[in-house]
PDB file of N, CA and C in Angstrom:
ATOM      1  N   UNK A   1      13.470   8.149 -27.541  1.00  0.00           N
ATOM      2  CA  UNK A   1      14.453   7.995 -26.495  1.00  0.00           C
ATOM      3  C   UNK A   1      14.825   6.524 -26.368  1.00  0.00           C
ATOM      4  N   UNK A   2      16.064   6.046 -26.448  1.00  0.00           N
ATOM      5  CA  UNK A   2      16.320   5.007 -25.949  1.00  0.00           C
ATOM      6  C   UNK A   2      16.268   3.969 -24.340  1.00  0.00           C
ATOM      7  N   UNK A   3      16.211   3.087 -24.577  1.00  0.00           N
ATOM      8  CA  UNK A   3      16.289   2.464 -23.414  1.00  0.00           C
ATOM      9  C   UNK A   3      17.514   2.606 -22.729  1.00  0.00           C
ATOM     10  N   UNK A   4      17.474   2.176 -21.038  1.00  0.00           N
ATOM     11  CA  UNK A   4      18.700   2.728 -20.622  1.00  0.00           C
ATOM     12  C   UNK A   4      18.758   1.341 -19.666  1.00  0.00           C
ATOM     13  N   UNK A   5      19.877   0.409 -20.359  1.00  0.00           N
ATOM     14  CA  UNK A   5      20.811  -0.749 -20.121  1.00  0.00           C
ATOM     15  C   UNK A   5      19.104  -1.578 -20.600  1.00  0.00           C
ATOM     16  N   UNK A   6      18.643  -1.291 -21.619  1.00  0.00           N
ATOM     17  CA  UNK A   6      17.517  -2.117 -22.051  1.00  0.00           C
ATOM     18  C   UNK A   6      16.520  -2.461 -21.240  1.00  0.00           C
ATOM     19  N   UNK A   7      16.080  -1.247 -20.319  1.00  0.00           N
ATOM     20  CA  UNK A   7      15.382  -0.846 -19.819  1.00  0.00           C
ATOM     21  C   UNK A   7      14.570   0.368 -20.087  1.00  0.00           C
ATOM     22  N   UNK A   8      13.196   0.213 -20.475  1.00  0.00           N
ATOM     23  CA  UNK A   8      12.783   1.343 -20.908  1.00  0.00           C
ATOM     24  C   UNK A   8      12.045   2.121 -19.691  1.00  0.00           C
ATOM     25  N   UNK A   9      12.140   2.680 -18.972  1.00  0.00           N
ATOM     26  CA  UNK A   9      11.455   3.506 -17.676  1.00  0.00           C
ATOM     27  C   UNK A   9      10.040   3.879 -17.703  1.00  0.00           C
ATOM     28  N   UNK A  10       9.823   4.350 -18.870  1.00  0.00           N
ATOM     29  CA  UNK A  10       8.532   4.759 -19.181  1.00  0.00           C
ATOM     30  C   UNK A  10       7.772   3.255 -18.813  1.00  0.00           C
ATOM     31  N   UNK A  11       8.109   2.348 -19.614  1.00  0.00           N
ATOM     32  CA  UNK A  11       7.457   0.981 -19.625  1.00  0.00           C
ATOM     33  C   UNK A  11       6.614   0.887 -17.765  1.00  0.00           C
ATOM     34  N   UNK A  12       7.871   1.138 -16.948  1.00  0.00           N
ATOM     35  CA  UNK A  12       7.542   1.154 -15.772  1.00  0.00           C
ATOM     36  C   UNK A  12       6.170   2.042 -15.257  1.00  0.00           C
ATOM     37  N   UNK A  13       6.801   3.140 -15.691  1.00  0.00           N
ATOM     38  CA  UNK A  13       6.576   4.467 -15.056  1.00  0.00           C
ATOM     39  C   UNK A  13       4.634   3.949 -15.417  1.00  0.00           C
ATOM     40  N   UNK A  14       4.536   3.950 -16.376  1.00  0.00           N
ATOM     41  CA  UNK A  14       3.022   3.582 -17.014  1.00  0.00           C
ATOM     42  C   UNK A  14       2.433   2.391 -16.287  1.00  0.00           C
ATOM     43  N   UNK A  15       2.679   0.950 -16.322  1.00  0.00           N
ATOM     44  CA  UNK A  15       2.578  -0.096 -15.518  1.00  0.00           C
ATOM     45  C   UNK A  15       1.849   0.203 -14.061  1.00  0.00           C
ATOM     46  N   UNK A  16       2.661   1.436 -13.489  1.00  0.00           N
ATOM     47  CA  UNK A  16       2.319   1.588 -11.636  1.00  0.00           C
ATOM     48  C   UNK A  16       1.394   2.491 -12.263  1.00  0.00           C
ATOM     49  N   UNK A  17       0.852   3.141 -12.755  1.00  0.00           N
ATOM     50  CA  UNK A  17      -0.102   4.396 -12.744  1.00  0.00           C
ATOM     51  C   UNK A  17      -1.510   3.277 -12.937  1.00  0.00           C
ATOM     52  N   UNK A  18      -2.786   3.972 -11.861  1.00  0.00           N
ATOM     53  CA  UNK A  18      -3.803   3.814 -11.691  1.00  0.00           C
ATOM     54  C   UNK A  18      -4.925   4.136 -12.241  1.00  0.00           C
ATOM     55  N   UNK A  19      -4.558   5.486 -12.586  1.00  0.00           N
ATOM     56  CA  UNK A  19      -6.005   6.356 -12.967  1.00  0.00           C
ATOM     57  C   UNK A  19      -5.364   7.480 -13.299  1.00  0.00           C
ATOM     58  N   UNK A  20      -6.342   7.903 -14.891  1.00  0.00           N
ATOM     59  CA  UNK A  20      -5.270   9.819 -14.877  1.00  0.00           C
ATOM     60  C   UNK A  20      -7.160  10.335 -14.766  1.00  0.00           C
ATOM     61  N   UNK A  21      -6.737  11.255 -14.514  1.00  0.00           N
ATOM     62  CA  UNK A  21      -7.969  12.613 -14.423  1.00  0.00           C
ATOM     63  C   UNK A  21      -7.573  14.157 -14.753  1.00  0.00           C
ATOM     64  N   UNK A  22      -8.581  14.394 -15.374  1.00  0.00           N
ATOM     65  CA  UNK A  22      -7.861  15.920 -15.874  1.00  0.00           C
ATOM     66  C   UNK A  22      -7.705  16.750 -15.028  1.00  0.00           C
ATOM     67  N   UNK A  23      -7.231  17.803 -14.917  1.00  0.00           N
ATOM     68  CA  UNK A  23      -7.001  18.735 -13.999  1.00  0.00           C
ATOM     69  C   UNK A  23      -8.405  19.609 -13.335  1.00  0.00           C
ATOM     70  N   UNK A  24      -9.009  19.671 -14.462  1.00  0.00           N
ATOM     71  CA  UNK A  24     -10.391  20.497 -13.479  1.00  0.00           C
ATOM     72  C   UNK A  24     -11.124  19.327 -13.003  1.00  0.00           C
ATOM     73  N   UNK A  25     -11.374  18.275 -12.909  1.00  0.00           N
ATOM     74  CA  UNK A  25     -11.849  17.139 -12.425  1.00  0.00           C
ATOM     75  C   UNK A  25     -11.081  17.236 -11.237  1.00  0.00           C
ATOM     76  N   UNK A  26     -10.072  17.038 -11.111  1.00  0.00           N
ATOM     77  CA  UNK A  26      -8.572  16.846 -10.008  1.00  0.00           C
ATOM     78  C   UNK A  26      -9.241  18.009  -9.066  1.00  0.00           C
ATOM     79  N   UNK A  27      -9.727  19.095  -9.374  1.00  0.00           N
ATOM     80  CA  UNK A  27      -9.554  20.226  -8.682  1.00  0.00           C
ATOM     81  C   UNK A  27     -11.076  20.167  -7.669  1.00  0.00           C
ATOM     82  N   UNK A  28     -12.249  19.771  -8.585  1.00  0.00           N
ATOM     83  CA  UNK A  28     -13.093  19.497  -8.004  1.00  0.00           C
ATOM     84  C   UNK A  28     -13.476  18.121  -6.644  1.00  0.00           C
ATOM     85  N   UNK A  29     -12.133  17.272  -6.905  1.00  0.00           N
ATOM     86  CA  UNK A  29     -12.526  15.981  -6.312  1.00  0.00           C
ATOM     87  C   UNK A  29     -11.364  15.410  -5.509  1.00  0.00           C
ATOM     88  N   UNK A  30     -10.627  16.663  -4.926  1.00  0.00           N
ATOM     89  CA  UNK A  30      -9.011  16.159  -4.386  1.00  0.00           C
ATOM     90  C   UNK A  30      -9.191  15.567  -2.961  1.00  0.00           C
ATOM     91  N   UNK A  31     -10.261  15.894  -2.048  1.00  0.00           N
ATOM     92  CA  UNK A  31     -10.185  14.930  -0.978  1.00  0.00           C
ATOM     93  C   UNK A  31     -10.566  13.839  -1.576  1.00  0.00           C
ATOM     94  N   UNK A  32     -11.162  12.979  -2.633  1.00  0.00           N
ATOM     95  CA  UNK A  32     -11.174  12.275  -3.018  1.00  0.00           C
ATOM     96  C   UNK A  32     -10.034  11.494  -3.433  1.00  0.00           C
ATOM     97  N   UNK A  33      -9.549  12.522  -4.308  1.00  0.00           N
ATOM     98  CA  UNK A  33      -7.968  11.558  -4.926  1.00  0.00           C
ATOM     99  C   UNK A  33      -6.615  11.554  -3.725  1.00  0.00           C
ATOM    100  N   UNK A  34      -6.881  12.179  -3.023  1.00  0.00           N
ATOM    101  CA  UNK A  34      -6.164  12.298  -1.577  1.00  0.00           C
ATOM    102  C   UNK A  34      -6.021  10.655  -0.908  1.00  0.00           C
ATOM    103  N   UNK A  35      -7.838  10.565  -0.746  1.00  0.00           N
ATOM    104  CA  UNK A  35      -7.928   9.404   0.048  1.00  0.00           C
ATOM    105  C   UNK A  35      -8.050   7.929  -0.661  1.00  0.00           C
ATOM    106  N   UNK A  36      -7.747   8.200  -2.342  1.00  0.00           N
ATOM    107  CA  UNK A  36      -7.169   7.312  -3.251  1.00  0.00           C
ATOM    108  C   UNK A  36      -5.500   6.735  -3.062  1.00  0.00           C
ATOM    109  N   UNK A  37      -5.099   8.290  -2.935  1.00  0.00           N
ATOM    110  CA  UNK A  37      -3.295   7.824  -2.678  1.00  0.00           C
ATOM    111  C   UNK A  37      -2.903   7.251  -0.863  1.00  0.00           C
ATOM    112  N   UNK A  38      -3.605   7.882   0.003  1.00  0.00           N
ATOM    113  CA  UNK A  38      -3.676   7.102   0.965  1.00  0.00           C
ATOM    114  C   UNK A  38      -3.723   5.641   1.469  1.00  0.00           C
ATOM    115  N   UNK A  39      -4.836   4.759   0.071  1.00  0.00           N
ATOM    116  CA  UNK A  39      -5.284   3.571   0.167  1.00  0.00           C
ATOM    117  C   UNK A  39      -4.154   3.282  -0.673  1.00  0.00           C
ATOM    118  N   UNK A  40      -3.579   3.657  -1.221  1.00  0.00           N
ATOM    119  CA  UNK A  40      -1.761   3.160  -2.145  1.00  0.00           C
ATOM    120  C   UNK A  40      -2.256   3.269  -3.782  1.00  0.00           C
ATOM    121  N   UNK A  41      -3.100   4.009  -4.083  1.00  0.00           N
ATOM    122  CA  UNK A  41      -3.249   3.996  -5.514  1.00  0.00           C
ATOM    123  C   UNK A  41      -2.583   5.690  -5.924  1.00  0.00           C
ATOM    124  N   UNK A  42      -1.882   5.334  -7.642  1.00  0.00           N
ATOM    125  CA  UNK A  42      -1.518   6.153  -7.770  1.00  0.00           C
ATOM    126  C   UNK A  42      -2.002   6.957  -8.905  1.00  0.00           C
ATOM    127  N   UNK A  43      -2.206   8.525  -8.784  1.00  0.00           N
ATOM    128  CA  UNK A  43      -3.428   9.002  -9.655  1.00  0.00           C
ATOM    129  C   UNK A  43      -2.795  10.189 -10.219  1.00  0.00           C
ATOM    130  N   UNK A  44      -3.134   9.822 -11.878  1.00  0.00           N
ATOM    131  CA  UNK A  44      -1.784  10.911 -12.933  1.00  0.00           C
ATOM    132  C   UNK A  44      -2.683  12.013 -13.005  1.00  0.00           C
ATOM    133  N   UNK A  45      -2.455  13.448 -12.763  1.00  0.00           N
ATOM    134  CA  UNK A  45      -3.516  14.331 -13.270  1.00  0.00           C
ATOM    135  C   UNK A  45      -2.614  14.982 -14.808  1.00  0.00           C
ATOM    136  N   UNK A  46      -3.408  14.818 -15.359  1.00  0.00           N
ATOM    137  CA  UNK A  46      -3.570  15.597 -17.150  1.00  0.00           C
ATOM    138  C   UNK A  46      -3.840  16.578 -17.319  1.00  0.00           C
ATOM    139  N   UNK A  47      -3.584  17.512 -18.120  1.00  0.00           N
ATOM    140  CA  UNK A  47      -4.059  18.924 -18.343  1.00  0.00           C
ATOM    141  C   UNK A  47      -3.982  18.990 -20.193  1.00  0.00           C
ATOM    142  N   UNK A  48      -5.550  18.931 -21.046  1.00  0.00           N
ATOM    143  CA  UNK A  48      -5.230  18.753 -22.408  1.00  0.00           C
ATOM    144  C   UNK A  48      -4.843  17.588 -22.889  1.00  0.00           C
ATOM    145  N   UNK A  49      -4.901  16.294 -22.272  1.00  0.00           N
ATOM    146  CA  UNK A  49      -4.731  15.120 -22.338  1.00  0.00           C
ATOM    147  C   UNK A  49      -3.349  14.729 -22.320  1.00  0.00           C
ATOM    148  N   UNK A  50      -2.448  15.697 -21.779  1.00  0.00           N
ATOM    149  CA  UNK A  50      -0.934  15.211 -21.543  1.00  0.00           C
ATOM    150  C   UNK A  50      -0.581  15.284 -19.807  1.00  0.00           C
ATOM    151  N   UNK A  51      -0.053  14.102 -19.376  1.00  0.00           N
ATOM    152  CA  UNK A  51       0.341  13.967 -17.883  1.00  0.00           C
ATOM    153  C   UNK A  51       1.344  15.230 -17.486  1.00  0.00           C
ATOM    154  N   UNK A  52       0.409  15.797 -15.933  1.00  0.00           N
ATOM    155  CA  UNK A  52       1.469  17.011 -15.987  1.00  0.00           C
ATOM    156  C   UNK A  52       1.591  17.017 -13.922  1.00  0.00           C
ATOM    157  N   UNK A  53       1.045  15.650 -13.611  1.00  0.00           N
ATOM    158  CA  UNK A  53       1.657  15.918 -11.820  1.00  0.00           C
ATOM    159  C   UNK A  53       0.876  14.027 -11.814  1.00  0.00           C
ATOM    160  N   UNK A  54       1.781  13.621 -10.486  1.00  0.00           N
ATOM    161  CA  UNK A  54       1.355  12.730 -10.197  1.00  0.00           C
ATOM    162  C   UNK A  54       1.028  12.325  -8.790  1.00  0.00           C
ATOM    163  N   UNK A  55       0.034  12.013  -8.490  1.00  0.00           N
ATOM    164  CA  UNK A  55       0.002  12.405  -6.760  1.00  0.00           C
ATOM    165  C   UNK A  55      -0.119  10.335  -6.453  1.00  0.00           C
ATOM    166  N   UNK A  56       0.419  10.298  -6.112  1.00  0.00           N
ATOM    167  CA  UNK A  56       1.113   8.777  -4.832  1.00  0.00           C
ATOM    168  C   UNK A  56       1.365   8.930  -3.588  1.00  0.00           C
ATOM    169  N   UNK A  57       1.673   7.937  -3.135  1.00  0.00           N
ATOM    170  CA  UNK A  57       1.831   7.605  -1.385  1.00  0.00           C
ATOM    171  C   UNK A  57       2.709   7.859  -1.109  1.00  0.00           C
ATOM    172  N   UNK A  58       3.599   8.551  -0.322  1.00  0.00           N
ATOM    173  CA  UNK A  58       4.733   8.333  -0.021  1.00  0.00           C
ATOM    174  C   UNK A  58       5.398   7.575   0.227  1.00  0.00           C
ATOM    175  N   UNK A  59       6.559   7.431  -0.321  1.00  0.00           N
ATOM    176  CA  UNK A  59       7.273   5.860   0.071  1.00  0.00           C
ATOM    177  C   UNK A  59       7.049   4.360  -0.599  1.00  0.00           C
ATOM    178  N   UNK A  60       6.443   4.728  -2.133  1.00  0.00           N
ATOM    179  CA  UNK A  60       5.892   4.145  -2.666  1.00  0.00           C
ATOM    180  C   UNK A  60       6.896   3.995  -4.167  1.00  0.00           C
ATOM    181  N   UNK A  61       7.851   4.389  -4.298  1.00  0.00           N
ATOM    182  CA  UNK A  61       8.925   4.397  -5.149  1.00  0.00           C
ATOM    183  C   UNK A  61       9.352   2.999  -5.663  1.00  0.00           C
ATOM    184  N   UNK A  62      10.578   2.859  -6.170  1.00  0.00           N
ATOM    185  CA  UNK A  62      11.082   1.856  -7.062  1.00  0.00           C
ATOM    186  C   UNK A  62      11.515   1.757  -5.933  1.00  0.00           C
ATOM    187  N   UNK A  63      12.075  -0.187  -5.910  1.00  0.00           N
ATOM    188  CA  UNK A  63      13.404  -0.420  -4.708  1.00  0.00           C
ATOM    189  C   UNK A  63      14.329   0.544  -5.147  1.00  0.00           C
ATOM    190  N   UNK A  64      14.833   0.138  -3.493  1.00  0.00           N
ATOM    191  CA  UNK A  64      16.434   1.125  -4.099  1.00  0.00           C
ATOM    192  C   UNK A  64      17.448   0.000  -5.164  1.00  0.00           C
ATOM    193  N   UNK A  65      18.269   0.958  -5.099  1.00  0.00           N
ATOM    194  CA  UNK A  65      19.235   0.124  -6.400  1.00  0.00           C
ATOM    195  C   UNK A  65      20.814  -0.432  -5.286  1.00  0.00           C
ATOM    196  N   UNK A  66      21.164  -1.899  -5.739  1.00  0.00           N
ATOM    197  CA  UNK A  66      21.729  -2.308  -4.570  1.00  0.00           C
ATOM    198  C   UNK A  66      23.446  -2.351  -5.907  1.00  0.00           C
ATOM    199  N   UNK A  67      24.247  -1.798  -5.439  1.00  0.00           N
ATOM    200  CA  UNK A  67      25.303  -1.988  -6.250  1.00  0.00           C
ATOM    201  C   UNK A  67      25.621  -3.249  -6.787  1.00  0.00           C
ATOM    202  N   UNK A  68      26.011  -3.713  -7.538  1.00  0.00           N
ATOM    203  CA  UNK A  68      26.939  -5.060  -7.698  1.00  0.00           C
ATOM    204  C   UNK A  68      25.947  -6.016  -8.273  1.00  0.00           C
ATOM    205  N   UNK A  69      24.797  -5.975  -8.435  1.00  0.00           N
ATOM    206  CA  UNK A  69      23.948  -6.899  -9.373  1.00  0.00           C
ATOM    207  C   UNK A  69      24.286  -7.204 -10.479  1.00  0.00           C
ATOM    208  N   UNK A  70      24.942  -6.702 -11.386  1.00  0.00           N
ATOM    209  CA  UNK A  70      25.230  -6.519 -13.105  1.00  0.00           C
ATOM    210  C   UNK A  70      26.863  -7.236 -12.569  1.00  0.00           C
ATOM    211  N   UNK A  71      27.411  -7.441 -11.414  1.00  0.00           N
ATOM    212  CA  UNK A  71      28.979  -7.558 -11.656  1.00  0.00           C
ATOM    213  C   UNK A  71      29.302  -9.349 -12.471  1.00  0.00           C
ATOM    214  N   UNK A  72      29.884  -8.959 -13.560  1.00  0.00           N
ATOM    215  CA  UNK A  72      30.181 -10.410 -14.078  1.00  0.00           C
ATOM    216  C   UNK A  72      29.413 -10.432 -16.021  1.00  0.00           C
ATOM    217  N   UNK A  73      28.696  -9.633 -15.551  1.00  0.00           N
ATOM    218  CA  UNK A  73      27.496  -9.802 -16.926  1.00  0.00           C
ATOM    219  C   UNK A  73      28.092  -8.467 -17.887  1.00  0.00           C
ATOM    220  N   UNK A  74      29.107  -7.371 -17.449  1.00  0.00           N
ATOM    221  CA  UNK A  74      29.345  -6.515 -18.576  1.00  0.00           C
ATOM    222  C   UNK A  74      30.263  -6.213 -18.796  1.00  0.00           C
ATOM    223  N   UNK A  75      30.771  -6.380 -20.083  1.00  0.00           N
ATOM    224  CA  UNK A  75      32.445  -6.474 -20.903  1.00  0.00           C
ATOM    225  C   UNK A  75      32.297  -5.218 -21.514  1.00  0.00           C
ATOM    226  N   UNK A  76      33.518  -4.671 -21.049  1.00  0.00           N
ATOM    227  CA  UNK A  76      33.669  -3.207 -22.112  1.00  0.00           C
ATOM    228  C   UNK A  76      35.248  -3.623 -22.829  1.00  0.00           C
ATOM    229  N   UNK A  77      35.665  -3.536 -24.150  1.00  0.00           N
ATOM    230  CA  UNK A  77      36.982  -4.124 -24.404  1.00  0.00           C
ATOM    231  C   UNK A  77      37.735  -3.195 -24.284  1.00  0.00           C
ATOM    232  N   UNK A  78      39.084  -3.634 -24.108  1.00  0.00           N
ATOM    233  CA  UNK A  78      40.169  -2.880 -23.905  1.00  0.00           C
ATOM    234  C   UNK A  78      40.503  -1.912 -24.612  1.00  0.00           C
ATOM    235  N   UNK A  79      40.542  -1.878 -25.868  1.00  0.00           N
ATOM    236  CA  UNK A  79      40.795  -0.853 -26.860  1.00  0.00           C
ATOM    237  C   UNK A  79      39.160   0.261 -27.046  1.00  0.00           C
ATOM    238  N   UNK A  80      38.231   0.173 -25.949  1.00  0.00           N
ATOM    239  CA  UNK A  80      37.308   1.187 -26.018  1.00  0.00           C
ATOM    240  C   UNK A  80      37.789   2.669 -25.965  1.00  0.00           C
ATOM    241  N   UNK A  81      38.536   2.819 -25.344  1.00  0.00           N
ATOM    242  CA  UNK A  81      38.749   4.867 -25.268  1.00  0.00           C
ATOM    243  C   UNK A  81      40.051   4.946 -26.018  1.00  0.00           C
ATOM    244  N   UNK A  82      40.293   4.213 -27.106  1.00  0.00           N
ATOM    245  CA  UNK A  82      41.649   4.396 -28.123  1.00  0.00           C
ATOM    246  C   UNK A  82      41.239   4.847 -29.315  1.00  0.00           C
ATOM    247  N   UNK A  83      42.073   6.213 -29.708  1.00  0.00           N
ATOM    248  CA  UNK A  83      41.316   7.306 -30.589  1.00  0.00           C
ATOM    249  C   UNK A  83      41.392   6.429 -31.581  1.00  0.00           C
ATOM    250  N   UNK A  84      40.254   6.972 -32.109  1.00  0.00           N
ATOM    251  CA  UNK A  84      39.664   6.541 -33.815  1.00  0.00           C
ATOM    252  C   UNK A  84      40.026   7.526 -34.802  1.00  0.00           C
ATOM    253  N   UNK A  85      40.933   6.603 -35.716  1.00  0.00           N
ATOM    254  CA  UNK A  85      41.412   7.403 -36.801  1.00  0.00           C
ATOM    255  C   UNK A  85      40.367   8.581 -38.016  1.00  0.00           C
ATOM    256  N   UNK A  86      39.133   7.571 -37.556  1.00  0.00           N
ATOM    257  CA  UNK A  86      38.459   8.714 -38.762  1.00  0.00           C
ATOM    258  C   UNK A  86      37.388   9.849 -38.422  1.00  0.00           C
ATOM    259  N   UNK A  87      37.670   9.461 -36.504  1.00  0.00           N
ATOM    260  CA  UNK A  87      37.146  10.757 -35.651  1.00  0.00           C
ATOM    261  C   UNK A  87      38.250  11.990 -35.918  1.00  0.00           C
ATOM    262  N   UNK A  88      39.608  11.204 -35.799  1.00  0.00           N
ATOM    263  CA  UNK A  88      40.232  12.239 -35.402  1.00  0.00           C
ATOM    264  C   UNK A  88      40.426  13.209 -36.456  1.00  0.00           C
ATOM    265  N   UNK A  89      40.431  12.711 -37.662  1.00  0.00           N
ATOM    266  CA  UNK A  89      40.407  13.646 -39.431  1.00  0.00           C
ATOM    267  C   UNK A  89      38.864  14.548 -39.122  1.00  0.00           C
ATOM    268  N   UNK A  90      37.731  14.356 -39.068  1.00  0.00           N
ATOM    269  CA  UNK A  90      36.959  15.492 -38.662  1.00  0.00           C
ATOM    270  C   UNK A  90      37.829  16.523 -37.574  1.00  0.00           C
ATOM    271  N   UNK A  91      37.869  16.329 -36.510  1.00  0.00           N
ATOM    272  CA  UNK A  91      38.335  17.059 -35.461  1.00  0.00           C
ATOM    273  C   UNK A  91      39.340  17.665 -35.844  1.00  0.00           C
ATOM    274  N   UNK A  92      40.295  17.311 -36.278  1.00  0.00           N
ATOM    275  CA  UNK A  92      41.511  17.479 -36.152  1.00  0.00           C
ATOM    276  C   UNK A  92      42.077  17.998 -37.722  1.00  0.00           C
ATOM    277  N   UNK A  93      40.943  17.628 -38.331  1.00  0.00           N
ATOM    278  CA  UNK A  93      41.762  17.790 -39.892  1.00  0.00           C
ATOM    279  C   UNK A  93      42.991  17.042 -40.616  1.00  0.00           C
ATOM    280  N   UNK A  94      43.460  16.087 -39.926  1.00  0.00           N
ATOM    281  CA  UNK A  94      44.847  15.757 -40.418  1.00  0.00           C
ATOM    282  C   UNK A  94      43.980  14.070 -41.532  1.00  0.00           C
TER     283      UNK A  94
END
């Protein structure tokens, strides 16, 4: 998967995670991991060694996103949505 505006999410997403535990562990020890996400830690549960729930704090998210940060920094050129001659011979056949 590509990055999105050269941002890779995952990069993030991994970074904030605390602790994974498998699911029957999870099941045996949830007032535990309860009063983990309470104290602001965030705890991935696994099932088969692939992440499949993530229990966090509420309100514990990314900032929000404020419009207009990027304004000035991105050029799209003028001739971007002007058909391409050797799209249009697939499509079109001519």
């Amino acid at each position: 998967m590509l990055p999105v505006f050269g941002f890779d999410w995952r990069d993030r997403l991994v970074r904030r995670m605390a602790a994974t535990i498998g699911a029957e562990d999870a099941q045996s020890s949830f007032p535990d991991l309860l009063a983990r996400a309470i104290a602001g830690e965030e705890v991935v549960i696994s099932s088969r060694g692939k992440p499949v729930a993530r229990l966090a704090p509420v309100g514990k998210d990314l900032p929000a996103r404020v419009p207009g940060t990027e304004k000035g920094k991105i050029w799209i050129a003028p001739d971007f949505d002007d058909p391409m001659p050797e799209f249009e011979k697939e499509f079109y056949g001519e």
